[in-house]
C-alpha atoms as a PDB file:
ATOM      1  CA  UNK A   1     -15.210  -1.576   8.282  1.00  0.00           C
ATOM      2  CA  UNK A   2     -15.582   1.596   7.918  1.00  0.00           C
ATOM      3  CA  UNK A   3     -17.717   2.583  11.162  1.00  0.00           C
ATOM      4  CA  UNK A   4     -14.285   1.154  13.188  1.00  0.00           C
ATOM      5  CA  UNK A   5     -12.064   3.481  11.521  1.00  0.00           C
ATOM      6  CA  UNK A   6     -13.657   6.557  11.809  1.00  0.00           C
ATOM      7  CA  UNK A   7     -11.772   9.137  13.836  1.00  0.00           C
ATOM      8  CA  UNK A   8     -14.453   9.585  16.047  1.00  0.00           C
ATOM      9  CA  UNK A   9     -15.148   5.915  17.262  1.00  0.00           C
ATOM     10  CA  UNK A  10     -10.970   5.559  17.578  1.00  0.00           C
ATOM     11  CA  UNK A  11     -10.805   8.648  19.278  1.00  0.00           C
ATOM     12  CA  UNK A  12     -13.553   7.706  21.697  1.00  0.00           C
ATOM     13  CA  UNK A  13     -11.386   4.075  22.050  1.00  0.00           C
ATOM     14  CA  UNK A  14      -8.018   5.550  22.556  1.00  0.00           C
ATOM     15  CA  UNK A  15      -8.119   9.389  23.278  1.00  0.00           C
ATOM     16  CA  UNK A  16      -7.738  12.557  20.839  1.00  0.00           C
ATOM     17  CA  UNK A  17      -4.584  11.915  20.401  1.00  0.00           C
ATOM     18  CA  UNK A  18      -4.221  11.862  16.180  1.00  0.00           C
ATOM     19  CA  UNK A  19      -0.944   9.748  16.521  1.00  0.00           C
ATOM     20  CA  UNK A  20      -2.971   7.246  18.463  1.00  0.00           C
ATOM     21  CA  UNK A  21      -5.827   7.028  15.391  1.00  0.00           C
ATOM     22  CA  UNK A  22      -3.363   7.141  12.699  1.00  0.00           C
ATOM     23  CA  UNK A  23      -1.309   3.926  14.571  1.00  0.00           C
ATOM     24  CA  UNK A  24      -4.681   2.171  15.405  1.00  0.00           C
ATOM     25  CA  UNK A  25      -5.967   2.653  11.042  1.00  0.00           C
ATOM     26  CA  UNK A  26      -2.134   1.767  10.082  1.00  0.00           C
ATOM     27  CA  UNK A  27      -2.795  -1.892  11.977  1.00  0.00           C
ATOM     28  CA  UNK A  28      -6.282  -2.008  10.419  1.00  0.00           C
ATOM     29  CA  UNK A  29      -4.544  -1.929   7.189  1.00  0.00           C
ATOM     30  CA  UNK A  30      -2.348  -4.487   8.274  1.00  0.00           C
ATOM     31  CA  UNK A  31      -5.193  -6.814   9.436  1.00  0.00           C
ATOM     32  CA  UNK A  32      -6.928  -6.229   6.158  1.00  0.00           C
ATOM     33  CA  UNK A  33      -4.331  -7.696   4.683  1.00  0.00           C
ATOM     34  CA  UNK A  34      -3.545 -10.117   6.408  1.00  0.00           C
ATOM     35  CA  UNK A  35      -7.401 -10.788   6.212  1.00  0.00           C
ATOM     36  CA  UNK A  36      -7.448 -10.766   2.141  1.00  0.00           C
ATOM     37  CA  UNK A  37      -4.364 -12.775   1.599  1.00  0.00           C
ATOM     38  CA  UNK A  38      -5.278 -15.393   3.986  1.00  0.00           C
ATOM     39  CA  UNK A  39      -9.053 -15.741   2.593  1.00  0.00           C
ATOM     40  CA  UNK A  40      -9.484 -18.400   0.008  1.00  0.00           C
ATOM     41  CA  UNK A  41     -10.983 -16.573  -2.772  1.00  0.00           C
ATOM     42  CA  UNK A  42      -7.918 -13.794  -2.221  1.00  0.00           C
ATOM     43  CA  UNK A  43     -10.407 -10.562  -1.922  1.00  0.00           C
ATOM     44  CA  UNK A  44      -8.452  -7.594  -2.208  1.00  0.00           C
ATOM     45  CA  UNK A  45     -11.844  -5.461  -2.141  1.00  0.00           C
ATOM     46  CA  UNK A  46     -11.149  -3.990   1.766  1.00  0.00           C
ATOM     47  CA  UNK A  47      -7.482  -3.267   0.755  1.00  0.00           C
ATOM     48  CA  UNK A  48      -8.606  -1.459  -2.341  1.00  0.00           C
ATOM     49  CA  UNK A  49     -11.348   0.350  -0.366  1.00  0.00           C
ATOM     50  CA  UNK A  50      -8.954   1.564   2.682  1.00  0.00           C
ATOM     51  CA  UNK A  51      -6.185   2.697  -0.263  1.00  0.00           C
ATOM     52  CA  UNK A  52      -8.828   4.987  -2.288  1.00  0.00           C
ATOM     53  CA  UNK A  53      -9.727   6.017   1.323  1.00  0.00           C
ATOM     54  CA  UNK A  54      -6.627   7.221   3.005  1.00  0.00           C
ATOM     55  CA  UNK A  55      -4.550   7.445   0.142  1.00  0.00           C
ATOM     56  CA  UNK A  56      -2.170   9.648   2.682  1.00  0.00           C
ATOM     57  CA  UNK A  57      -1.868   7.122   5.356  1.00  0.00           C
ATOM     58  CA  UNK A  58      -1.050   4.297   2.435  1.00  0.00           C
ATOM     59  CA  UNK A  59       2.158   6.517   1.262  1.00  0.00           C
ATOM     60  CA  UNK A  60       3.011   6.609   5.145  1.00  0.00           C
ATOM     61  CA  UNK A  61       2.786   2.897   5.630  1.00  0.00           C
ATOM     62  CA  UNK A  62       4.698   2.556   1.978  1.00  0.00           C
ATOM     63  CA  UNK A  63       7.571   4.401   3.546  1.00  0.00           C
ATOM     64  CA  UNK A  64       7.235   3.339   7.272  1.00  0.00           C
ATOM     65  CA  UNK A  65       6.129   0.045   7.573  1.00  0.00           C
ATOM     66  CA  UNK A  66       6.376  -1.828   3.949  1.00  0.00           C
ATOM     67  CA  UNK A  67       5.964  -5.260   5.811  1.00  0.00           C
ATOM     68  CA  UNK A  68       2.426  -4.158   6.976  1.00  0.00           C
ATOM     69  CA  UNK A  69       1.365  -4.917   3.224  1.00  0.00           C
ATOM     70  CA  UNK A  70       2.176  -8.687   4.186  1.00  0.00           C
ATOM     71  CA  UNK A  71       2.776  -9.874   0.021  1.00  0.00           C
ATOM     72  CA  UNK A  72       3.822  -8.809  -2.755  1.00  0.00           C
ATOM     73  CA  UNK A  73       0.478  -9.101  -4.462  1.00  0.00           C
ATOM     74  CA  UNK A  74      -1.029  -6.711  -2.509  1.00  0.00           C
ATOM     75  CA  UNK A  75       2.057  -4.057  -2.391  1.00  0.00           C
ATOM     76  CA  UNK A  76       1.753  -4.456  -6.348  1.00  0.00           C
ATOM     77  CA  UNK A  77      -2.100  -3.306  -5.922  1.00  0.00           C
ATOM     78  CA  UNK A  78      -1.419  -0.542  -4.092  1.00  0.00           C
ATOM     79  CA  UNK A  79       1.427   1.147  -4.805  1.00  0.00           C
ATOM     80  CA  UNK A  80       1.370   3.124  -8.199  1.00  0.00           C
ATOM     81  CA  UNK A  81       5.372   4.697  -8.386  1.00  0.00           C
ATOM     82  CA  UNK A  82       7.141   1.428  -9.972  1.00  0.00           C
ATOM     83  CA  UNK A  83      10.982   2.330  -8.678  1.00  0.00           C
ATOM     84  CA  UNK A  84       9.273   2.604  -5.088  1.00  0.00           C
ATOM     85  CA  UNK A  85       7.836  -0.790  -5.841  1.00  0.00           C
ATOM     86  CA  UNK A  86      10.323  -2.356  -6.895  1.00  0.00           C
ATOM     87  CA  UNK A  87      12.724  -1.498  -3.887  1.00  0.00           C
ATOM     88  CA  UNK A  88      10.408  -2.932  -2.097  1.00  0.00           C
ATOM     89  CA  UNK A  89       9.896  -5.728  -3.760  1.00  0.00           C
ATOM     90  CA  UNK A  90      13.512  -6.386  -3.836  1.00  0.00           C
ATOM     91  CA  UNK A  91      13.933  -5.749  -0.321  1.00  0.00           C
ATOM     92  CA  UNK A  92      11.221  -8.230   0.966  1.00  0.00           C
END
């Protein structure tokens, strides 16, 4: 995973730009997701992994794109400040 979200490889794939990289790791997270809650045994390893990694970029997608967290298990997981959790939670 974590050879495809290097900013070099995405920069080579879609040009310097950093709004282009930080987009292209936001979906990643996203697919991870969408990966982990899908899976049978529920894995939440990747997501865990990409949150201690960009712990920046999480608080971004927290506040700009809640839905890319795809449950409520996994917004629970990652999102430490409770009243921010649980306006999202309410919201969803």
């Amino acid at each position: 995973m974590k050879g495809y979200l290097g900013d070099r490889y995405l920069a080579k794939q879609l040009g310097v730009l950093s709004e282009n990289i930080e987009i292209a790791k936001m979906l990643c997270f996203e697919v991870i997701c969408l990966g982990a809650i899908n899976s049978l045994s529920k894995n939440f390893l990747c997501v865990k992994e990409f949150v201690r990694a960009y712990p920046e970029l999480t608080n971004k997608i927290t506040n700009e794109h809640p839905e890319y967290f795809i449950d409520g298990s996994i917004l629970r997981l990652c999102v430490n400040d409770e009243a921010i959790l649980n306006k999202l939670l309410a919201s969803g």
